[in-house]
C-alpha atoms as a PDB file:
ATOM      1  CA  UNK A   1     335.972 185.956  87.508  1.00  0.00           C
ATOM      2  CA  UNK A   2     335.230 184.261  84.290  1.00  0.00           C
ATOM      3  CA  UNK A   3     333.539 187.372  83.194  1.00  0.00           C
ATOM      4  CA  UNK A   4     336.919 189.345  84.029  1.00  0.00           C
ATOM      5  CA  UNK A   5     339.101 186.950  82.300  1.00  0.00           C
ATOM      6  CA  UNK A   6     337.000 187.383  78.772  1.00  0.00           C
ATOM      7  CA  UNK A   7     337.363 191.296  79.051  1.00  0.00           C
ATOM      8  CA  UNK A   8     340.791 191.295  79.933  1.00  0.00           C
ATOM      9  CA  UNK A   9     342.005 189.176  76.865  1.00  0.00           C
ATOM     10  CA  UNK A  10     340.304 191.618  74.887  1.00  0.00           C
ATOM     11  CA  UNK A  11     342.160 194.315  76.192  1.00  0.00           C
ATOM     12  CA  UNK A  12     345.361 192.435  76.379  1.00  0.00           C
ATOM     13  CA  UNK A  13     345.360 193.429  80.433  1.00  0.00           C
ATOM     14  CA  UNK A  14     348.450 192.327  82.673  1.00  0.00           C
ATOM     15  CA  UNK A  15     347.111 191.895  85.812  1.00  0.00           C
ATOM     16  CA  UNK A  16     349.154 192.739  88.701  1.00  0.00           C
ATOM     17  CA  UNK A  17     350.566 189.647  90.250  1.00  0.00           C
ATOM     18  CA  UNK A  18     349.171 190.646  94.189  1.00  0.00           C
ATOM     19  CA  UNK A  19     345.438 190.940  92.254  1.00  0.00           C
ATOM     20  CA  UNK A  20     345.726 187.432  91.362  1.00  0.00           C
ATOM     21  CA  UNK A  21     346.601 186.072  94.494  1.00  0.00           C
ATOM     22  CA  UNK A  22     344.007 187.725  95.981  1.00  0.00           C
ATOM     23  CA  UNK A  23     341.447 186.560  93.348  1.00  0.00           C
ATOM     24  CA  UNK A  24     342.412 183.100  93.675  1.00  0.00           C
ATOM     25  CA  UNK A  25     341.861 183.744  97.813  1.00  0.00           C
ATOM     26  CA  UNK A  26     338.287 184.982  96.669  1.00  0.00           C
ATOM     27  CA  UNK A  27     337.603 181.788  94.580  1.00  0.00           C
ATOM     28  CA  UNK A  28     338.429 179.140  96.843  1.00  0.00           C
ATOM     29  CA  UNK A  29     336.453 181.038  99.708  1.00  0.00           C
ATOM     30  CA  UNK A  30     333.229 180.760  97.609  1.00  0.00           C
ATOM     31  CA  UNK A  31     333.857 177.373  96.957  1.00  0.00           C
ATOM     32  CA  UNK A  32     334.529 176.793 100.516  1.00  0.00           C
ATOM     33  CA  UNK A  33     330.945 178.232 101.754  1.00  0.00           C
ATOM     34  CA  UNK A  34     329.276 176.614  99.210  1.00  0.00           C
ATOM     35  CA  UNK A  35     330.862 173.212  99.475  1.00  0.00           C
ATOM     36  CA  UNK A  36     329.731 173.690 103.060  1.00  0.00           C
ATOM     37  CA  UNK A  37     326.484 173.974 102.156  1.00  0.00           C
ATOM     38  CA  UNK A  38     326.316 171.139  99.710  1.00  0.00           C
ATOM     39  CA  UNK A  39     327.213 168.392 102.663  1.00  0.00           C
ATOM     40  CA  UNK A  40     324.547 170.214 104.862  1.00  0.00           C
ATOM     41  CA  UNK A  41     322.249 170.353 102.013  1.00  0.00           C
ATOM     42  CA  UNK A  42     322.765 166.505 101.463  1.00  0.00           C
ATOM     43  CA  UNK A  43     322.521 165.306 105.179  1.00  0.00           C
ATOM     44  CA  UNK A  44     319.545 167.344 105.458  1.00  0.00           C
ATOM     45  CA  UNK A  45     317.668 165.087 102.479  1.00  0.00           C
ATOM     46  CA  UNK A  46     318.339 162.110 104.083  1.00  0.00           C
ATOM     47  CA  UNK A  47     317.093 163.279 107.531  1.00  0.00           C
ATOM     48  CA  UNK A  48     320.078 163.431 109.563  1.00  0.00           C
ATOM     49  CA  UNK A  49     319.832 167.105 111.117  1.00  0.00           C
ATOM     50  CA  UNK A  50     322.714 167.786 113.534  1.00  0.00           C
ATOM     51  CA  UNK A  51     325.985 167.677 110.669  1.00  0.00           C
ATOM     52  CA  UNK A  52     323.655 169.980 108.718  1.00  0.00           C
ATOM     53  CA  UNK A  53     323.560 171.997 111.473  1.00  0.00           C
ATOM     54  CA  UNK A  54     326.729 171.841 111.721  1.00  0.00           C
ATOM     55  CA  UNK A  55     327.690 172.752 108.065  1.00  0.00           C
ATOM     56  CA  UNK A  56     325.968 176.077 108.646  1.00  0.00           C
ATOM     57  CA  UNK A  57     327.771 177.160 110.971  1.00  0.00           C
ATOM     58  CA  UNK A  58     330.783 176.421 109.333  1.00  0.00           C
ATOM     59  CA  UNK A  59     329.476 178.350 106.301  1.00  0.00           C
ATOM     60  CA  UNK A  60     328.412 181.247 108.281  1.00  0.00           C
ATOM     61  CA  UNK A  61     331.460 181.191 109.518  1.00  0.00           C
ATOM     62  CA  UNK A  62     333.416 181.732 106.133  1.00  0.00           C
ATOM     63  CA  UNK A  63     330.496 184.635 105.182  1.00  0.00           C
ATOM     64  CA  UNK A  64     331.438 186.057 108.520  1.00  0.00           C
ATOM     65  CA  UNK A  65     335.331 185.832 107.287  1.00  0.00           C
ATOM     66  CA  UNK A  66     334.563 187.276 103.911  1.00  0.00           C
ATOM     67  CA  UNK A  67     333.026 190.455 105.393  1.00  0.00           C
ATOM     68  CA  UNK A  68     335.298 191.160 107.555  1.00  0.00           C
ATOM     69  CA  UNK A  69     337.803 190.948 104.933  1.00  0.00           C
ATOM     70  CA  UNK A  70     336.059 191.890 101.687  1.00  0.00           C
ATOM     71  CA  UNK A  71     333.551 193.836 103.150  1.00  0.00           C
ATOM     72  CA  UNK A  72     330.626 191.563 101.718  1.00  0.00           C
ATOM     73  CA  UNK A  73     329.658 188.035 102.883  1.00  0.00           C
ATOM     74  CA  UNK A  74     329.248 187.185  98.944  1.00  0.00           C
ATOM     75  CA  UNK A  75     332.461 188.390  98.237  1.00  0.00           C
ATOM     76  CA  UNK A  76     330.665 190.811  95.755  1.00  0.00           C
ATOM     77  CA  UNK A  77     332.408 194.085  95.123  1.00  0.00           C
ATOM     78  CA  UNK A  78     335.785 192.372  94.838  1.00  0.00           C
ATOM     79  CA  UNK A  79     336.861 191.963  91.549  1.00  0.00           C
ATOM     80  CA  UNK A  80     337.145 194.042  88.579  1.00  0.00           C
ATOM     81  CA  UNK A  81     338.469 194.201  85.102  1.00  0.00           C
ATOM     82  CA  UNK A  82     342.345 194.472  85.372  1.00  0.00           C
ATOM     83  CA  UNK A  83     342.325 193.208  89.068  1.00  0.00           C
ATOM     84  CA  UNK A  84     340.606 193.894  92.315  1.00  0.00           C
ATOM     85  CA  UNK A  85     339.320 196.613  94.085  1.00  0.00           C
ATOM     86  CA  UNK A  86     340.026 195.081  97.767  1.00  0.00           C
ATOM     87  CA  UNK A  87     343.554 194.418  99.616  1.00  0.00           C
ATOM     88  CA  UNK A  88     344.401 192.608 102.707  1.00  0.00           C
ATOM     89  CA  UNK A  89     347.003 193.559 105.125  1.00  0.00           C
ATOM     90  CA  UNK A  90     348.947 191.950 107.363  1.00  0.00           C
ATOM     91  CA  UNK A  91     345.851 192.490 109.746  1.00  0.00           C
ATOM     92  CA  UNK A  92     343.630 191.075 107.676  1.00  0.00           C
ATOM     93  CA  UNK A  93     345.978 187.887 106.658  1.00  0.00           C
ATOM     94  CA  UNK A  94     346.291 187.243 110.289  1.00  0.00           C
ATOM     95  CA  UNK A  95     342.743 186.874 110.713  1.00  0.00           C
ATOM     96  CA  UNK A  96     342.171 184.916 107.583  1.00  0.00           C
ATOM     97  CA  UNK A  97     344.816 182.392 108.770  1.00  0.00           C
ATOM     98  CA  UNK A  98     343.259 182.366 112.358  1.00  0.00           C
ATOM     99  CA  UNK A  99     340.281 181.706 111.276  1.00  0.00           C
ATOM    100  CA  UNK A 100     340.410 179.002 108.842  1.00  0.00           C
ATOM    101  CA  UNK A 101     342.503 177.260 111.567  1.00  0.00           C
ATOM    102  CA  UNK A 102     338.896 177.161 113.365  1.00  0.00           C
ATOM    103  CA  UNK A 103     337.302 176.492 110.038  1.00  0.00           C
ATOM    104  CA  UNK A 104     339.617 173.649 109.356  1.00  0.00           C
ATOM    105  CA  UNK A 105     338.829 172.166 112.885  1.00  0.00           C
ATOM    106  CA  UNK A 106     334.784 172.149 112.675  1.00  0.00           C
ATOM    107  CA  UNK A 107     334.920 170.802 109.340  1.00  0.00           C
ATOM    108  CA  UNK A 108     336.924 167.974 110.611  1.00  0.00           C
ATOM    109  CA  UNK A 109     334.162 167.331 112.871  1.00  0.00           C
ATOM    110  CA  UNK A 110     331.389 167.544 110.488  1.00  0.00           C
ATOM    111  CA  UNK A 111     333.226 165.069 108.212  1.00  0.00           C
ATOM    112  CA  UNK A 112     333.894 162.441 111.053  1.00  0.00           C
ATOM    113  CA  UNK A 113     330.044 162.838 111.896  1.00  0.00           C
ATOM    114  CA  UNK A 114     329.223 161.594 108.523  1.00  0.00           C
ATOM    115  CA  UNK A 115     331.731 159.220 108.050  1.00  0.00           C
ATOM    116  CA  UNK A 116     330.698 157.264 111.498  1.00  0.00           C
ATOM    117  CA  UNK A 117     327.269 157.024 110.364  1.00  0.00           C
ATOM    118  CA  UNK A 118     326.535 153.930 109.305  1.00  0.00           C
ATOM    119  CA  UNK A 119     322.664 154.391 108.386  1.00  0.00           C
ATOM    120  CA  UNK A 120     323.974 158.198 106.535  1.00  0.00           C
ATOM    121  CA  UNK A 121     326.512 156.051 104.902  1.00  0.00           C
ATOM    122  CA  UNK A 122     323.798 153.151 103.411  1.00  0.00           C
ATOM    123  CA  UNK A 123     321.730 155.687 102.069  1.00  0.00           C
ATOM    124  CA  UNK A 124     324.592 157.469  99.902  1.00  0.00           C
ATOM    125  CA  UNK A 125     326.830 154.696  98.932  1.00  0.00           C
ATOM    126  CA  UNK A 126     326.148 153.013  95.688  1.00  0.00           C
ATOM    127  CA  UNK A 127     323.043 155.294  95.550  1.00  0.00           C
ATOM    128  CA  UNK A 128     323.045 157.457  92.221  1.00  0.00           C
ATOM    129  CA  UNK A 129     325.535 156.507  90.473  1.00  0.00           C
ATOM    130  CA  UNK A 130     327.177 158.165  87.224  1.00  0.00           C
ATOM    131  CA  UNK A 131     329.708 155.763  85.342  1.00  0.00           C
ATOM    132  CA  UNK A 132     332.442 157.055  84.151  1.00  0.00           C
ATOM    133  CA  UNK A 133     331.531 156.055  80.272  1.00  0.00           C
ATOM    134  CA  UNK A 134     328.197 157.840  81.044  1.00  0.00           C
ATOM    135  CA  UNK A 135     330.053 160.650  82.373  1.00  0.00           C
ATOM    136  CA  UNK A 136     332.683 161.223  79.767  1.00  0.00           C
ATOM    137  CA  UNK A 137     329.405 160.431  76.779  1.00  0.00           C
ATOM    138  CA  UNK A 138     327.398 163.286  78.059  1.00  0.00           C
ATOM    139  CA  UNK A 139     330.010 165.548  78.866  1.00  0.00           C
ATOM    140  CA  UNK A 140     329.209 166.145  82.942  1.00  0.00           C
ATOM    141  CA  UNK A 141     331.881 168.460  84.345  1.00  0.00           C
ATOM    142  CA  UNK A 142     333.176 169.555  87.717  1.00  0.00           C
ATOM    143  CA  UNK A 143     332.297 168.080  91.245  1.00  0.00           C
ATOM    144  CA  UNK A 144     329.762 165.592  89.048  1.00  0.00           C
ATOM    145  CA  UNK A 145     332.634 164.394  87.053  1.00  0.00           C
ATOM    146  CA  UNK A 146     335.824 164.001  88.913  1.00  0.00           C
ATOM    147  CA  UNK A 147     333.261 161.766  91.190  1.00  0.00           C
ATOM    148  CA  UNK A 148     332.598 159.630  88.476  1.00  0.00           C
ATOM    149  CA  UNK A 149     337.075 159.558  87.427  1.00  0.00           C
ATOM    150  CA  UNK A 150     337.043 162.030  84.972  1.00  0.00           C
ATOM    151  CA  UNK A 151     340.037 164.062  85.086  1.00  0.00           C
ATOM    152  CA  UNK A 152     339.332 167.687  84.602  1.00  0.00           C
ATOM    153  CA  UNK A 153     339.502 170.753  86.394  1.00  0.00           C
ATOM    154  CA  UNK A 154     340.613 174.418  85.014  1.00  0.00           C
ATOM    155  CA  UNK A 155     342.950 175.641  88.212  1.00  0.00           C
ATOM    156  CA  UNK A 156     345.484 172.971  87.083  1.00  0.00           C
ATOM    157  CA  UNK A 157     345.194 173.394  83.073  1.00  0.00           C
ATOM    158  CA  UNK A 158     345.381 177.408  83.287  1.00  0.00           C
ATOM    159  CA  UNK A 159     346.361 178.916  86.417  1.00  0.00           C
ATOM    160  CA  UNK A 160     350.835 179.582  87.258  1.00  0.00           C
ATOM    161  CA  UNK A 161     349.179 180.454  90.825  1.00  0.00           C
ATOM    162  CA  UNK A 162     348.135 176.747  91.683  1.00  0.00           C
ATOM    163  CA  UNK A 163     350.705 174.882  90.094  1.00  0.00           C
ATOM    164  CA  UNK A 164     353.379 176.996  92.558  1.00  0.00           C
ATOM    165  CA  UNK A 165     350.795 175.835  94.874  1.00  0.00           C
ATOM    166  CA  UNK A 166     351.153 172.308  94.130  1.00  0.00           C
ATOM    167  CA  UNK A 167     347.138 172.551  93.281  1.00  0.00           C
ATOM    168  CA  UNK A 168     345.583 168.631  93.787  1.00  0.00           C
ATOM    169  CA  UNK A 169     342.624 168.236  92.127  1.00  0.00           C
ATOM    170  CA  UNK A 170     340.023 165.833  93.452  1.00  0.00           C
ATOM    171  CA  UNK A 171     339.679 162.382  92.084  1.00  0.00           C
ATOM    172  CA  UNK A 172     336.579 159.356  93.105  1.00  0.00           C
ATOM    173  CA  UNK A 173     335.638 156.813  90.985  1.00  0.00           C
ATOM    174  CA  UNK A 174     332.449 155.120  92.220  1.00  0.00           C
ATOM    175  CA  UNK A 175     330.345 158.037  90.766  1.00  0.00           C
ATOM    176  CA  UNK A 176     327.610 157.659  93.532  1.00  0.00           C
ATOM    177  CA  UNK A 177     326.437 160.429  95.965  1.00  0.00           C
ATOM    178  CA  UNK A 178     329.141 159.227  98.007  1.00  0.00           C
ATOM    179  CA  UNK A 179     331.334 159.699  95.423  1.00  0.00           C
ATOM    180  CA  UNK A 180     330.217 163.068  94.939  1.00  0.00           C
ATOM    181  CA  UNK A 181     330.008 164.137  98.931  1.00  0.00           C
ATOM    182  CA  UNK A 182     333.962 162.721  98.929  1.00  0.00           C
ATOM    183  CA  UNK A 183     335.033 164.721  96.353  1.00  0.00           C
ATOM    184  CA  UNK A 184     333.820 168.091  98.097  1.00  0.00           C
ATOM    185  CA  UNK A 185     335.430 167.320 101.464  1.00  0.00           C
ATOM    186  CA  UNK A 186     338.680 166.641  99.722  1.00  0.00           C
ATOM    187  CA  UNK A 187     338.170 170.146  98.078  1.00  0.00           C
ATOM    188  CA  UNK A 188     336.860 172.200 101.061  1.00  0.00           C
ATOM    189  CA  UNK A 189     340.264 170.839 102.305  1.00  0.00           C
ATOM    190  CA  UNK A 190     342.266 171.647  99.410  1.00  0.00           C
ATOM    191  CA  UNK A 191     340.889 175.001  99.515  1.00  0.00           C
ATOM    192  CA  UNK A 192     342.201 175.809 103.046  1.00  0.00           C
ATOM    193  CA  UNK A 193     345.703 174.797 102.024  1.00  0.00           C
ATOM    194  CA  UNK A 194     345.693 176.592  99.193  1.00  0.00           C
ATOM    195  CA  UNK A 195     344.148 179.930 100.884  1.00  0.00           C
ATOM    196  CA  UNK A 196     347.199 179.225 103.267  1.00  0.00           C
ATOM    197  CA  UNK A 197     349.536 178.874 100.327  1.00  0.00           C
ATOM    198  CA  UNK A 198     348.285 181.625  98.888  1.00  0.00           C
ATOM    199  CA  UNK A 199     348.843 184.478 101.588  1.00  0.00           C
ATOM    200  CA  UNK A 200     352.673 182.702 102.382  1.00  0.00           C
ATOM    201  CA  UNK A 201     353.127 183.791  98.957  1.00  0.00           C
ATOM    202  CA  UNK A 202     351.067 187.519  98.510  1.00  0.00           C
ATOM    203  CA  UNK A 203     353.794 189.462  96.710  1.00  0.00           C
ATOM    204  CA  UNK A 204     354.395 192.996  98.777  1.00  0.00           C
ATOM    205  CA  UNK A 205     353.728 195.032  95.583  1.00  0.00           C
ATOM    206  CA  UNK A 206     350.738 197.373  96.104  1.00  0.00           C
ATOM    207  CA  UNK A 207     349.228 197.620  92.572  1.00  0.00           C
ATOM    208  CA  UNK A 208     346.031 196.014  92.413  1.00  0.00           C
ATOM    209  CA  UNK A 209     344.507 197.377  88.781  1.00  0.00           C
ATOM    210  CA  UNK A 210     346.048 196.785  85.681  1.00  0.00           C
ATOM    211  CA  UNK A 211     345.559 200.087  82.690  1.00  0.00           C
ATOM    212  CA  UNK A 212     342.086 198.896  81.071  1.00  0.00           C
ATOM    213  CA  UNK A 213     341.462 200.259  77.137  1.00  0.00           C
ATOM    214  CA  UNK A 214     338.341 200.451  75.434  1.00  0.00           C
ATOM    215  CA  UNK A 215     339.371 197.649  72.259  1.00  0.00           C
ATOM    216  CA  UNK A 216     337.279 196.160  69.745  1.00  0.00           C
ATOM    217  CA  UNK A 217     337.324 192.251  69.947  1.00  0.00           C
ATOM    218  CA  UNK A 218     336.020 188.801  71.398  1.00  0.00           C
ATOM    219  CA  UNK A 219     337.659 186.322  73.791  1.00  0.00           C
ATOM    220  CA  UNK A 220     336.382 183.678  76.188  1.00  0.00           C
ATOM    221  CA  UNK A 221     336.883 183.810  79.897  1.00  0.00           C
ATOM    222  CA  UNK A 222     336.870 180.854  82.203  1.00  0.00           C
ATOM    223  CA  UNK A 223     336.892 180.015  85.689  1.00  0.00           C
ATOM    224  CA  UNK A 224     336.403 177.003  88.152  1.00  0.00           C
ATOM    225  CA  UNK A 225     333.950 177.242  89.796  1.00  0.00           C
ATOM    226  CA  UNK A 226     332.350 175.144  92.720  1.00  0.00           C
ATOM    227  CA  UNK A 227     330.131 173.387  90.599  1.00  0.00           C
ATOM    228  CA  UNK A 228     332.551 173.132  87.941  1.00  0.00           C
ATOM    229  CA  UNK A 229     334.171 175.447  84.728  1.00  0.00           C
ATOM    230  CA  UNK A 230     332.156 178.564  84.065  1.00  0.00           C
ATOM    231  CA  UNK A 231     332.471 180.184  80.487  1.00  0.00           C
ATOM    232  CA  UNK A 232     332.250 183.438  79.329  1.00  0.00           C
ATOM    233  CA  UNK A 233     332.380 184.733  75.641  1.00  0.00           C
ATOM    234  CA  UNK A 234     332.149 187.972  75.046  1.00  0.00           C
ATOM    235  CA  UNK A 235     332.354 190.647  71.965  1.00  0.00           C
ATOM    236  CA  UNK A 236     333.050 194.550  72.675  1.00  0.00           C
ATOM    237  CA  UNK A 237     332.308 197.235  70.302  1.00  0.00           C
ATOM    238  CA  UNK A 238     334.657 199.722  69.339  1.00  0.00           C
ATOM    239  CA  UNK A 239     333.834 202.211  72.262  1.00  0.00           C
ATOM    240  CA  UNK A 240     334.416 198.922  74.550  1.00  0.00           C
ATOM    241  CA  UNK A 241     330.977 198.223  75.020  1.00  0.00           C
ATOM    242  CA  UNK A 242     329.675 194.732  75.399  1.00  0.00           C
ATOM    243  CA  UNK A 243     327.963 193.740  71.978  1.00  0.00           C
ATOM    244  CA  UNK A 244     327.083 190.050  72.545  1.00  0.00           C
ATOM    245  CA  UNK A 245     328.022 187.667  76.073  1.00  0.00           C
ATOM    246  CA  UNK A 246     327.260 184.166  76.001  1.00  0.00           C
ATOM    247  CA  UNK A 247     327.264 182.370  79.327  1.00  0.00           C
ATOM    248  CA  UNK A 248     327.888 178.533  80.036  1.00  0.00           C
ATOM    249  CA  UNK A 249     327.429 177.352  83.620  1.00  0.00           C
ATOM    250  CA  UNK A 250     328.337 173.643  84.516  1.00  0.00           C
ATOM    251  CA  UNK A 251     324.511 172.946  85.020  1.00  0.00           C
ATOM    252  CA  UNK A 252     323.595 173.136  81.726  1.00  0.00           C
ATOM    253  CA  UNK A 253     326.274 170.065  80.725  1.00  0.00           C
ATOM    254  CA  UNK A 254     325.427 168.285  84.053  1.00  0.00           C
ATOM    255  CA  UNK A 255     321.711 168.063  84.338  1.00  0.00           C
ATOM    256  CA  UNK A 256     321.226 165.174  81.864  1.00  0.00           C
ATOM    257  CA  UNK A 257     323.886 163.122  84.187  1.00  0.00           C
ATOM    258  CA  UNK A 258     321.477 163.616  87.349  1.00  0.00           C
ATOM    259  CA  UNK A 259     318.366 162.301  84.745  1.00  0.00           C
ATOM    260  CA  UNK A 260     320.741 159.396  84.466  1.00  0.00           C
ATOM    261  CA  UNK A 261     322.275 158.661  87.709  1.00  0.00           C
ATOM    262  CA  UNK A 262     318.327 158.292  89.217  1.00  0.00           C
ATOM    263  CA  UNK A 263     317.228 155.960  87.062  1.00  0.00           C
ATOM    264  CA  UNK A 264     316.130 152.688  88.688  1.00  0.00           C
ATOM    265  CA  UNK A 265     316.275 154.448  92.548  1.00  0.00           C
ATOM    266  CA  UNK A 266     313.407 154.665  94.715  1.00  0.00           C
ATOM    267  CA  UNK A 267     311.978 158.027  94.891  1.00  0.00           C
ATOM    268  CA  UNK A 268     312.825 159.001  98.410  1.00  0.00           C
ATOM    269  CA  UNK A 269     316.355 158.811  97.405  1.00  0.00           C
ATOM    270  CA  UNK A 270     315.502 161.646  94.260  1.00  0.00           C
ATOM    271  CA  UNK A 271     316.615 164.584  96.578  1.00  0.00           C
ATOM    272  CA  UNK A 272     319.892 163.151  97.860  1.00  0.00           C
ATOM    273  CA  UNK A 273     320.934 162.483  94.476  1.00  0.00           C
ATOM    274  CA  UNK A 274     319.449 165.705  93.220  1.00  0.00           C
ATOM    275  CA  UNK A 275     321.373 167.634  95.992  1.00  0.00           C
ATOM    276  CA  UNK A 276     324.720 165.970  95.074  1.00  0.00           C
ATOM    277  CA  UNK A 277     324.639 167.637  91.787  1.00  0.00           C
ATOM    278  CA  UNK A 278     323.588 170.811  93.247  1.00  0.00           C
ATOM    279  CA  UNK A 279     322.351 172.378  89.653  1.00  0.00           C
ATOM    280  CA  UNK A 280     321.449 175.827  89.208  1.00  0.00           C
ATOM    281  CA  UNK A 281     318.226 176.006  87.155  1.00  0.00           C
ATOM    282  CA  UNK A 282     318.719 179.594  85.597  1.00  0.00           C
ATOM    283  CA  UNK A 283     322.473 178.500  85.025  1.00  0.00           C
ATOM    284  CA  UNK A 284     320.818 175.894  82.660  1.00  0.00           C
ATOM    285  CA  UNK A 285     318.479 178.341  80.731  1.00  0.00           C
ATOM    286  CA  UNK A 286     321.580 180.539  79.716  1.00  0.00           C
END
């Protein structure tokens, strides 16, 4: 989406209003499955099996959803410059409302599993823990940041779509793994509200592509993503080519703030704090 953003600046693109919507549905489905299987993914390193299990279900669940309404569990094939290249109808908003009703449900479970838990809940609270001053010094962002109180996320500096939503971003402040896990249950949430926002307001117009030129130029794209804001700048030739992209993923601002937040825990605690940062080790080498 970032990617999109960059190349439509360039060539000064008005995306159709239904695209947007629909991109925004995309988004907050991928952070959904993902988020999912972040929770799973941190249950799992501190031994406690059944909510993981339970978290992929839930995420196959949303990949299920996807295909049948993108026609890829990824979502890929979806966007494009200008807009998108898949609709929904009233079909396919029927079953996207249906089924994040039974989304919505078994996450509640999963989240009331962990919260019960009082051995799950000694081994993430106060565990790995980011201060804020820490945070803010090294320049975490995303998930990692918002657990540790810094404000920041680009859906409510950027987007018209989630302000008519009433978009809420996530706020902690103890900046442990707890902190972290917290922050990603309020946003699986959030993201279910907004999906439900979203397709209330799909406008009926059927254009989905804006009129793409070939333009000489450079720009930056951005998006939120799961882990946090991806960046994208971009130069294009003449003949629209791409002559130089330069890629920043959260991961590559956030990994020094896991090298700090282990420092002075015991090592079987490493992968819980590890997974609560979930960084992407080729999104660092960009």
């Amino acid at each position: 989406m970032a990617f999109c953003n960059a190349l439509e600046k360039i060539r000064k693109i008005s995306v159709p209003l239904r695209a947007c919507y629909i991109r925004a549905i995309c988004l907050e489905l991928e952070r959904m499955y993902n988020h999912a299987a972040d929770i799973g993914g941190i249950a799992v390193d501190v031994g406690f099996s059944f909510p993981a299990a339970q978290a992929a279900i839930i995420k196959e669940k949303i990949h299920a959803l996807n295909r049948a309404l993108f026609g890829h569990r990824f979502l890929k094939g979806v966007l494009c410059c200008g807009g998108v290249l898949k609709d929904i109808d009233k079909a396919g908003t029927r079953a996207l409302l249906d089924g994040l009703e039974g989304i919505k449900r078994d996450f509640k479970v999963l989240c009331n599993i962990l919260d019960s838990s009082v051995s799950f809940l000694d081994r993430v609270d106060t565990t790995g823990v980011l201060k804020r001053k820490t945070a803010e010094d090294l320049g975490v962002t995303g998930v990692a940041a918002r657990a540790s109180g810094v404000a920041g996320d680009l859906r409510r500096d950027f987007s018209d779509i989630y302000e008519i939503a009433r978009f809420r971003p996530a706020h902690e402040t103890s900046g442990d793994v707890l902190a972290r896990l917290r922050v990603r249950f309020f946003e699986f949430e959030e993201s279910v509200r907004l999906i439900i926002e979203f397709v209330h307001n799909l406008p009926p117009e059927a254009v989905l592509i804006g009129n793409a030129e070939a333009q000489e130029g450079f720009a930056l794209g951005y998006a939120e993503g799961w882990r946090g804001p991806i960046m994208y700048w971009l130069r294009t030739c003449k003949d629209g080519t791409i002559d130089r992209c330069k890629i920043t993923d959260p991961s590559f601002r956030n990994w020094q703030g896991l090298a700090y937040c282990v420092l002075g825990e015991i090592i079987p605690d490493f992968p819980v704090c590890n997974k609560s940062f979930d960084l992407s080790y080729s999104g660092n080498d960009l």
